[in-house]
Protein backbone atom coordinates (compact mmCIF):
# COMPACT_ATOMS: atom_id res chain seq x y z
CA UNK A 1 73.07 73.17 75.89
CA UNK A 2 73.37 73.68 72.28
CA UNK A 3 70.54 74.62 69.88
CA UNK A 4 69.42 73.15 66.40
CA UNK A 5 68.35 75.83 63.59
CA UNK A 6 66.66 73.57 61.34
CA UNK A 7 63.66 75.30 61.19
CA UNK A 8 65.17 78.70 59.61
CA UNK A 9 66.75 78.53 56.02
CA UNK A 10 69.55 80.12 55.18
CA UNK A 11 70.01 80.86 51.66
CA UNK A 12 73.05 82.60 51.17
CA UNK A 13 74.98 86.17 51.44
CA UNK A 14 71.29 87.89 50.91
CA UNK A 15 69.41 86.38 53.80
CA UNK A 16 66.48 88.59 55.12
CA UNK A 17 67.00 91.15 58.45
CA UNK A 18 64.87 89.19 60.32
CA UNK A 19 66.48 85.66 59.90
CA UNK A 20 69.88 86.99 60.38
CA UNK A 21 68.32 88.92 63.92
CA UNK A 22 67.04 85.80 64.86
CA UNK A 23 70.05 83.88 64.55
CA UNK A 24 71.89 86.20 65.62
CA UNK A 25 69.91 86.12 68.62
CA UNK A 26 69.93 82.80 69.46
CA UNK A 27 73.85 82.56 69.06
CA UNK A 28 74.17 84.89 71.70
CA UNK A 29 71.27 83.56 73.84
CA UNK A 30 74.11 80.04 73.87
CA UNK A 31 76.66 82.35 74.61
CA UNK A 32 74.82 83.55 78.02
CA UNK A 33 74.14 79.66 78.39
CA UNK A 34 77.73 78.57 78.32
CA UNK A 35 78.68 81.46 80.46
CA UNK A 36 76.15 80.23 83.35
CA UNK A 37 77.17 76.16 82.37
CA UNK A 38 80.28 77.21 81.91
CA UNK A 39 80.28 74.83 78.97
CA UNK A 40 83.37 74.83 76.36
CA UNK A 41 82.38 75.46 72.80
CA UNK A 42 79.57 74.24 71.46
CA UNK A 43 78.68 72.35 68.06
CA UNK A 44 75.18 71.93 67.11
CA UNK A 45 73.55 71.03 63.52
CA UNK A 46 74.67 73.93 61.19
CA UNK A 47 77.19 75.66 63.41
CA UNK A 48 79.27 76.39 66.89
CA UNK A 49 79.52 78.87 69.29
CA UNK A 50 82.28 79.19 71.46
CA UNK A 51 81.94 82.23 74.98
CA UNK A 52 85.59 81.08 75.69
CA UNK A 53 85.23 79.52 78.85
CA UNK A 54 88.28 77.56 77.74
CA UNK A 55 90.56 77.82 74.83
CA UNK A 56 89.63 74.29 73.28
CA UNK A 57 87.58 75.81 69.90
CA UNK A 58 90.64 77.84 68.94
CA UNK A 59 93.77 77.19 66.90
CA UNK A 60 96.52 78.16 69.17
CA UNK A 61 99.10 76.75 67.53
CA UNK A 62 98.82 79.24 64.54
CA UNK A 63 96.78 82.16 65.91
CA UNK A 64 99.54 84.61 66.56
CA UNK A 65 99.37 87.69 69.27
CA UNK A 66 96.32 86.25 70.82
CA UNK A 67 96.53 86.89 74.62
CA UNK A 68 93.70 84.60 76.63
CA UNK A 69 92.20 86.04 79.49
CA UNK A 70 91.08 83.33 82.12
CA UNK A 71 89.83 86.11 83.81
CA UNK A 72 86.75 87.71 82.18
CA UNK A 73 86.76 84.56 79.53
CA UNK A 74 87.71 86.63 76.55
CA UNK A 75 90.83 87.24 74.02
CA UNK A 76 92.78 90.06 73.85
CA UNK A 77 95.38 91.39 71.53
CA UNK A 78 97.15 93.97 74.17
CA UNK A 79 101.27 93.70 74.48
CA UNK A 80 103.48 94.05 77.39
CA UNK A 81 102.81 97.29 79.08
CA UNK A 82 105.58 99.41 81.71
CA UNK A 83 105.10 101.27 84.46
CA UNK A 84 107.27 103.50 86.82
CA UNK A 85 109.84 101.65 88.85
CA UNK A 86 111.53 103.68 92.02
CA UNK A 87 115.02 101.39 91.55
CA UNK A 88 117.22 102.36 94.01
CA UNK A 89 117.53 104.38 97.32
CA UNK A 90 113.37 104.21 97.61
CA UNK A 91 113.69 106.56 100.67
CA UNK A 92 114.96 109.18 98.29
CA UNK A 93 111.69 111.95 98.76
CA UNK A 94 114.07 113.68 94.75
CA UNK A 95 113.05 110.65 92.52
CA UNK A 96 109.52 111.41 91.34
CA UNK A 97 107.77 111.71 88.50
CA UNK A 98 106.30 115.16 87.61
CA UNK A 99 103.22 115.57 85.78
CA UNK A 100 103.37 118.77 83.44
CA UNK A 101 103.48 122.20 85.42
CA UNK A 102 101.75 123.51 88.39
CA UNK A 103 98.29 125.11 85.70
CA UNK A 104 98.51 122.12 84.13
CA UNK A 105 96.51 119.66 87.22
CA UNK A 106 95.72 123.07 88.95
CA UNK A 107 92.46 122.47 91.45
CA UNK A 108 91.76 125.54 92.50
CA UNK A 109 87.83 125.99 93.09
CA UNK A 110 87.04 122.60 92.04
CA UNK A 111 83.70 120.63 93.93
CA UNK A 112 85.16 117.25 92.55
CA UNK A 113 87.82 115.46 92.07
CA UNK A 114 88.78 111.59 91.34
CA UNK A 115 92.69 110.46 90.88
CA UNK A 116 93.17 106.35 91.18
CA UNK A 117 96.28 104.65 89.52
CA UNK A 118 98.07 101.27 90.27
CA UNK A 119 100.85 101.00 92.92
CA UNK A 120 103.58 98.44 94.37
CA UNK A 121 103.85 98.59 97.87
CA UNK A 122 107.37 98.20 99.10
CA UNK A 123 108.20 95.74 101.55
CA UNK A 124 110.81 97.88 103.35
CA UNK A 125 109.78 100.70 104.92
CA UNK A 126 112.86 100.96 107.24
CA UNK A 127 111.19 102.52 109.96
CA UNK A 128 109.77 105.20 107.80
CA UNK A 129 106.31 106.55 108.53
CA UNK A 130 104.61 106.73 105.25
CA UNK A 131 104.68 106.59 101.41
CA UNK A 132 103.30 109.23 99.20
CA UNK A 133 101.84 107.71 95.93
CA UNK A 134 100.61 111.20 94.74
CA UNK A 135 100.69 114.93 95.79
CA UNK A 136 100.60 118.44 94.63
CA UNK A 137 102.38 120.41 97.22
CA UNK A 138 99.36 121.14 100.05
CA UNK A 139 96.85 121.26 97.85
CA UNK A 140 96.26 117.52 98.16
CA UNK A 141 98.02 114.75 98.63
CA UNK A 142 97.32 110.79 98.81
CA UNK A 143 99.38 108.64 101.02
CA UNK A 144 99.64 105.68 103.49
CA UNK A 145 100.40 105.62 106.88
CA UNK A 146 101.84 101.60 107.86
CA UNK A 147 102.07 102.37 111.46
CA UNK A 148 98.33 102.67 111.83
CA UNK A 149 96.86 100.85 109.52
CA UNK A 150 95.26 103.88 106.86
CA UNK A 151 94.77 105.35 103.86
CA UNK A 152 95.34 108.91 104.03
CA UNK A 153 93.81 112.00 101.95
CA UNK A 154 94.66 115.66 102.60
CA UNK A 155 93.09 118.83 101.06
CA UNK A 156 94.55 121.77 101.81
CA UNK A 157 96.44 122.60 104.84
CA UNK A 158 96.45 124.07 108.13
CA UNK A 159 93.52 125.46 109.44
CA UNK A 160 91.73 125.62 106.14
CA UNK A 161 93.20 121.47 105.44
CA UNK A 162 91.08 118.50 105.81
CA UNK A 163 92.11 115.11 106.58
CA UNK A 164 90.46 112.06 106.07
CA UNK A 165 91.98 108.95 107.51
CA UNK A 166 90.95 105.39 106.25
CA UNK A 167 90.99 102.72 108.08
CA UNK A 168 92.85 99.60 106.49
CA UNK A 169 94.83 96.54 106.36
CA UNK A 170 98.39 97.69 104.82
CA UNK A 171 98.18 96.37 101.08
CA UNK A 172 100.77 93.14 101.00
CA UNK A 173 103.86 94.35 100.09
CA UNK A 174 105.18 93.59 96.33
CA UNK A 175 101.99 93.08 94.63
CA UNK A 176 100.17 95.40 92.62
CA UNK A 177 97.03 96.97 94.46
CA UNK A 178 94.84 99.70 93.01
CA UNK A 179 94.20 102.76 95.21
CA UNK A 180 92.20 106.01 94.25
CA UNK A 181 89.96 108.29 96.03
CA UNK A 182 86.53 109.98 94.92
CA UNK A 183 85.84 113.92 96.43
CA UNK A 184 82.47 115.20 95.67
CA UNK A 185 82.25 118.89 98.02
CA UNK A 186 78.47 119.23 97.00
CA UNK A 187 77.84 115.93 99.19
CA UNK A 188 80.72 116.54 101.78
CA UNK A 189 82.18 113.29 101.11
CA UNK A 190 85.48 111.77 100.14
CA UNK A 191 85.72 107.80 99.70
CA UNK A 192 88.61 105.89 99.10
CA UNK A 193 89.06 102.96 97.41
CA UNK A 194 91.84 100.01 97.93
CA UNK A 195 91.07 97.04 95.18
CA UNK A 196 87.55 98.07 93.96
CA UNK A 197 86.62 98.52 98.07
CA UNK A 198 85.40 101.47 99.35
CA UNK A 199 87.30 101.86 102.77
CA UNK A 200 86.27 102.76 106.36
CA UNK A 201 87.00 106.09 106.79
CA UNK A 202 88.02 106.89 110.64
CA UNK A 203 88.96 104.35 113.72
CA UNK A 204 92.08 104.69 113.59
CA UNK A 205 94.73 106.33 115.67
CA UNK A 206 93.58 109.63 113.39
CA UNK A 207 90.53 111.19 112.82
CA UNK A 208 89.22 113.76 110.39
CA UNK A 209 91.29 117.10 111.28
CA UNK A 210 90.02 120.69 109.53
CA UNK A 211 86.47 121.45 108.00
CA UNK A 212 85.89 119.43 105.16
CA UNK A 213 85.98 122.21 102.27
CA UNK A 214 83.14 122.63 100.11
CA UNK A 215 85.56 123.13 97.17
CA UNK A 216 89.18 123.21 96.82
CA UNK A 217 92.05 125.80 97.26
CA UNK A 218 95.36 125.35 94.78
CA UNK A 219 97.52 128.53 94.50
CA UNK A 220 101.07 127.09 95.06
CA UNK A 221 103.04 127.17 91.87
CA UNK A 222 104.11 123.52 91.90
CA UNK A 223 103.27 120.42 90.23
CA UNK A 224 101.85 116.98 90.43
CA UNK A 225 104.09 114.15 90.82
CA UNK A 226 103.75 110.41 91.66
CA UNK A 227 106.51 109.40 94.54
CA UNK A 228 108.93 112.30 96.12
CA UNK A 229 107.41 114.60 98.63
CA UNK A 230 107.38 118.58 98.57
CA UNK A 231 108.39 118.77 102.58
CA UNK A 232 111.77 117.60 101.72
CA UNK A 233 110.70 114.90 104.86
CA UNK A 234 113.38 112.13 104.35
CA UNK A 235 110.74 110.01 106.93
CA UNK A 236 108.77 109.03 103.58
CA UNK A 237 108.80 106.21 100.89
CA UNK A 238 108.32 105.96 97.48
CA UNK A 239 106.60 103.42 95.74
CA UNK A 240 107.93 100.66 94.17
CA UNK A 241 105.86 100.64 91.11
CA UNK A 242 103.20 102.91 89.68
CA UNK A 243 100.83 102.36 86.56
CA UNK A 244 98.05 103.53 84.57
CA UNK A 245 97.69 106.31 86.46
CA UNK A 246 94.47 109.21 85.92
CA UNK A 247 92.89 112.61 87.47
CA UNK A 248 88.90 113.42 86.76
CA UNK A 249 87.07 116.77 87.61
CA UNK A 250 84.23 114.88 88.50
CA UNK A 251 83.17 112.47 90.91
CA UNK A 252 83.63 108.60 89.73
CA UNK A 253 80.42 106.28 90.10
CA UNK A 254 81.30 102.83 92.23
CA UNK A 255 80.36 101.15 88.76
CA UNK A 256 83.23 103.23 86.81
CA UNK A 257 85.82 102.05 89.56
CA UNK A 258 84.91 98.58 88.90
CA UNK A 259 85.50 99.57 85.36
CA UNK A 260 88.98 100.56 85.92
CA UNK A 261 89.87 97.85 88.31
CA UNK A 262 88.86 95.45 85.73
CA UNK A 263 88.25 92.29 87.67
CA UNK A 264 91.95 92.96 89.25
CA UNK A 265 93.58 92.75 86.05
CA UNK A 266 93.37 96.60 85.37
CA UNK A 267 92.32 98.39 82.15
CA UNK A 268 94.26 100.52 79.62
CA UNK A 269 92.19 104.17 79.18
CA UNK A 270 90.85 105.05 76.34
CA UNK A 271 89.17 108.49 75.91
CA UNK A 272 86.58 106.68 73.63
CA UNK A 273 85.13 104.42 76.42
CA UNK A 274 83.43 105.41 80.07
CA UNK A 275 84.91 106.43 82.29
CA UNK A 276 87.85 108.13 80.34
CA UNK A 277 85.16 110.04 77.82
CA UNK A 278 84.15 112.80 80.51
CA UNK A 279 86.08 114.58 82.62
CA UNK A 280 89.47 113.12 82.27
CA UNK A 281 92.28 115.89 83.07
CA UNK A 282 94.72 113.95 82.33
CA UNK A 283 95.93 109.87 81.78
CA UNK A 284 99.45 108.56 81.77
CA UNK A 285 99.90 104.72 80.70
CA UNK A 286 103.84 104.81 81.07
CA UNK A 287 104.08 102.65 78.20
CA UNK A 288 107.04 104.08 76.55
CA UNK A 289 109.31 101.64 78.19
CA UNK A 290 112.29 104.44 77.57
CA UNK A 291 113.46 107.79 77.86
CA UNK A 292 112.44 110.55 80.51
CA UNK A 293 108.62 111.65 78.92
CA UNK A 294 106.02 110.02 79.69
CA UNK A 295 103.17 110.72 77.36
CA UNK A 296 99.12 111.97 78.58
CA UNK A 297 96.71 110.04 76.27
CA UNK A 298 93.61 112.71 77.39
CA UNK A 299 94.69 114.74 74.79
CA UNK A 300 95.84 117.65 77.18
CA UNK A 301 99.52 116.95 76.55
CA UNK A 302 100.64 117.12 79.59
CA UNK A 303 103.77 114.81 79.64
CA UNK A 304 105.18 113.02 82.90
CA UNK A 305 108.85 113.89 83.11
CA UNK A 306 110.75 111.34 84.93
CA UNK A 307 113.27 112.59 87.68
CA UNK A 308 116.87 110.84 87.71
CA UNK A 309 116.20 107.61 90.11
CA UNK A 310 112.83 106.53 88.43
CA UNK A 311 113.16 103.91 85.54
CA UNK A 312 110.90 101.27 83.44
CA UNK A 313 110.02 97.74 84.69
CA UNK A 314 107.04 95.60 83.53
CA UNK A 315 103.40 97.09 84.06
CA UNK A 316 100.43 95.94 85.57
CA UNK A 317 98.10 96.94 82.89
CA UNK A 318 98.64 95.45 79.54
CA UNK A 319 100.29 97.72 77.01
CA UNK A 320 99.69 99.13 73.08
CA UNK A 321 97.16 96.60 70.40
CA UNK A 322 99.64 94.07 68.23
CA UNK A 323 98.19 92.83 65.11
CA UNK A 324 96.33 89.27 66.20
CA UNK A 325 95.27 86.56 64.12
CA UNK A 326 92.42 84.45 66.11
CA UNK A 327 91.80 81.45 63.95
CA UNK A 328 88.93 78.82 65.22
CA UNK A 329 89.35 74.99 65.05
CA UNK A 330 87.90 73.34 62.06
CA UNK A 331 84.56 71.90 62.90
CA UNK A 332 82.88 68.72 60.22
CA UNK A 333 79.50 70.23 58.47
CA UNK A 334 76.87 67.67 57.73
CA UNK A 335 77.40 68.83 54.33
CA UNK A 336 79.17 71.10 52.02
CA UNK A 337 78.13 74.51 53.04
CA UNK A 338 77.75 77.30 50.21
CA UNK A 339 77.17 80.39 52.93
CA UNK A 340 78.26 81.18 56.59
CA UNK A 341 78.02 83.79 58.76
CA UNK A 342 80.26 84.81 61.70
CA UNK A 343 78.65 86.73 64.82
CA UNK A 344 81.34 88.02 67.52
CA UNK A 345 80.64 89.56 70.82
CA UNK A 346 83.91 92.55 70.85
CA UNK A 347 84.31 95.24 73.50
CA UNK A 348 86.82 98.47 71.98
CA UNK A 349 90.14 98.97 74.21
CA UNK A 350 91.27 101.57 71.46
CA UNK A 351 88.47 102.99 68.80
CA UNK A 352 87.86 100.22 65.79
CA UNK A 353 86.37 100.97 62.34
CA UNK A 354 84.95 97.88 61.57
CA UNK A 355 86.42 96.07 58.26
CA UNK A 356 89.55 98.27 58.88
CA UNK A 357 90.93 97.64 62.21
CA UNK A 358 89.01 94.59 62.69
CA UNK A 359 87.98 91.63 60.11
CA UNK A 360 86.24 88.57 60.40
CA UNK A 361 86.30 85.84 57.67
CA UNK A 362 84.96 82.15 56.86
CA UNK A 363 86.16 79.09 55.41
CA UNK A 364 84.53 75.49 54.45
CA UNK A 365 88.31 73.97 53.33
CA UNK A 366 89.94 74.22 56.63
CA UNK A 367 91.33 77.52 55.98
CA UNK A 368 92.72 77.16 52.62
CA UNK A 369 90.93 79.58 51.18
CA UNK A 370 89.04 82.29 53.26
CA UNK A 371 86.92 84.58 52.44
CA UNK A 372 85.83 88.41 54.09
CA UNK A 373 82.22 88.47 55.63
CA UNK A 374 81.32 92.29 56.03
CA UNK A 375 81.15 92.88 59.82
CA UNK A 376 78.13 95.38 61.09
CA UNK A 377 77.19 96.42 64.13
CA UNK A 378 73.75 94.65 64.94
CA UNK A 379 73.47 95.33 68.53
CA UNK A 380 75.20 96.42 71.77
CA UNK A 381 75.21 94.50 75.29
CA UNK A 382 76.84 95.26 78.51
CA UNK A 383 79.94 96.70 79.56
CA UNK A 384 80.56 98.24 76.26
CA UNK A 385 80.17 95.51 74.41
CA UNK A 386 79.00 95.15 70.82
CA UNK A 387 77.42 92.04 68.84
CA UNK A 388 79.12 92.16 65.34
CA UNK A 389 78.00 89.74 62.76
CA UNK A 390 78.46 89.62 58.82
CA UNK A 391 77.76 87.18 55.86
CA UNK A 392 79.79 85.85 52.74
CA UNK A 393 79.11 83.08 50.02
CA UNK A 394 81.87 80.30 50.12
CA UNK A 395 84.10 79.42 47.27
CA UNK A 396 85.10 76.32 47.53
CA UNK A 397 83.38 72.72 48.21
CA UNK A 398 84.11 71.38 51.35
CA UNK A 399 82.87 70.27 54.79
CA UNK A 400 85.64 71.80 57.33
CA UNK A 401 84.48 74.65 58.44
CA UNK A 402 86.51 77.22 60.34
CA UNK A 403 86.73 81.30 61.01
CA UNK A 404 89.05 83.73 61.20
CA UNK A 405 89.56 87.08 63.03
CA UNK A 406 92.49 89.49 62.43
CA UNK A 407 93.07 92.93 63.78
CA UNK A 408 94.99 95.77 62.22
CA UNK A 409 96.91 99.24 63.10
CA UNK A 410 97.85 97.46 66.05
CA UNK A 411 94.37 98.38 67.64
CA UNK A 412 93.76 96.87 71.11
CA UNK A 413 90.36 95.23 71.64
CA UNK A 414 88.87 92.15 73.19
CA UNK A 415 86.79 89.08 71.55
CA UNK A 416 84.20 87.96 74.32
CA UNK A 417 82.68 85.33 72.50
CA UNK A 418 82.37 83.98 68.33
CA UNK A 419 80.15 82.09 66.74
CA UNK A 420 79.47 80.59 63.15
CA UNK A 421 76.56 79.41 61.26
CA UNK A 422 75.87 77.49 57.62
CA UNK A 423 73.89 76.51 55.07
């Protein structure tokens, strides 16, 4: 599935625009093709390409903080991340975490409203009759209800309250699932979501109680929190785990929960990248691993403060960018090459300046002596991603050709795909 370029010359760090847009072209048209052959990388007349379908082209003995995704196919440079752990006594409705104060996530008169986040189900509910994941007093509140089989979301109360009731299978217990819900008042609907699936909302033992308010009413003088439960009802459970938790005042597309869900893996927010970039009210990571303060990377400052009971354990989404070396195999040229150039498919986590956070180099002596190929942005492709690609005469004589990519400023991002060409 490989191609030949022996009908374009290459003569060095000035080639014209429209070589370098044709080759750049056709590296990522064998990209697509290893993706649908799902082919390992490539090595054709005067270079490779490699879409990561397996880590055979790299160097993983001395790459360093290179994280391979199976997954999605890509490489990743993300750390450990935390989350929220509920350690003891999980039937304890005082261990919560709060989420600033009560104008902080304040609702009142809002038409829309989206709030998803990752949660551990416990397995032992001890005859309890539900778990709250996330609440603010009556104003709303998102739970689960074991003993029928749903998904609950409540706006308002009393006669003024709505209730929708979802049907579902209860998540399996001890395994991260991702949960959210979507409220749009202009179309009268709510949808909730359980692992990137938009549930069935009544058929249970409940159905929808109230009128379904057009927008929605928040005048208590209380706060958000994840776990714990305003009624003081010792009948609930907290969760076991919660991560990269969010709240939008606007309605989430389907495609921007797939976004979050990230093929089940889960993605860290950034307010640079959809669907963080509009709307976000507020986005908690619980990252720090430590302490009571959990901090809100929207930019609203409004930090989770962690009630005695709720710790740090391991997270579900992958934490802060470490500085990564990704270093390529060496592959044999034909001959001694006196130019390369290096073409990477890269999708931002955090916000890189190319050349800065993110460099790309070349080598014909097996990495003995490398040297920096000035990465641009020639072109963008789906799901945020970017083709970069950059050019550098060689230095040396020699026939083992290899590349390099480093990150810096511990700036997460992912590598989709690399290729390299010579003359």
């Amino acid at each position: 599935m490989g191609f030949t370029t022996t009908n374009l010359t290459l003569t060095g760090a000035t080639i014209s625009p429209m070589t370098n847009t044709l080759q750049d072209n056709m590296l990522y048209t064998n990209f697509r093709l290893e993706v649908v052959g799902s082919l390992a990388m490539k090595k054709f007349e005067n270079g490779t390409s490699d879409e990561f379908i397996d880590q055979s082209g790299i160097d993983t003995t001395n790459s360093i903080n290179q994280n391979y995704v199976s997954v999605g196919n890509y490489y990743d440079n993300q750390g450990p991340g935390a989350a929220l752990y509920w350690a003891t006594n999980n039937h304890d409705d005082t261990k919560y975490c709060n989420l600033g104060s009560a104008t902080d996530l304040n609702v009142n008169g809002f038409t829309k409203l989206s709030v998803f986040g990752w949660f551990d189900v416990p397995a032992n509910w001890s005859g309890r009759p539900y778990m709250v994941m996330v609440s603010k007093d009556e104003s709303w509140k998102f739970w689960i209800n074991p003993t029928f089989g749903e998904i609950v979301v409540t706006l308002g109360s009393g006669a003024a309250g709505w209730g929708g009731y979802y049907r579902s299978s209860i998540p399996s217990a001890n395994t991260w699932h991702h949960f959210g819900f979507v409220y749009d008042g202009s179309t009268n609907r709510c949808d909730v979501y359980l692992d990137n699936v938009k549930q069935v909302k009544g058929g249970g033992a409940f159905v929808e109680v109230g009128i379904f308010p057009t927008s929605l009413t928040d005048t208590n003088a209380l706060s958000t929190r994840i776990g714990g439960n305003y009624s003081g009802d010792p009948n609930m459970v907290n969760p076991n785990k919660a991560d990269e938790f969010a709240m939008w005042n606007r309605a989430l597309s389907d495609g921007d929960v797939t976004t979050l869900y990230g093929a089940g893996g889960g993605v860290r927010g950034n307010i640079a990248n959809s669907p963080w970039n509009s709307g976000l009210m507020g986005g908690w990571h619980f990252d720090e691993n430590a302490g009571t303060s959990a901090a809100d990377f929207s930019g609203n400052a409004i930090t989770g403060t962690l009630q005695t009971g709720v710790t740090w354990t391991t997270g579900k989404v992958s934490g802060a960018g470490l500085d990564m070396t990704l270093l390529s195999n060496a592959t044999t040229a034909i001959s001694a090459p006196t130019s390369s150039r290096i073409v990477i498919v890269e999708e931002d986590i955090d916000t890189i300046t190319l050349n800065t956070d993110l460099k790309a180099y070349v080598s014909n002596d097996n990495g003995a002596n490398y040297v920096q190929a000035t990465l641009s942005d020639v072109g963008d492709v789906e799901n945020n991603k970017k083709i970069l690609a950059g050019t550098s005469n060689l230095v040396t004589v020699g026939t083992n050709v290899k590349w390099k990519v480093q990150t810096f400023n511990n700036k997460a991002l992912r590598i989709h795909a690399a290729g390299q060409l010579w003359q």
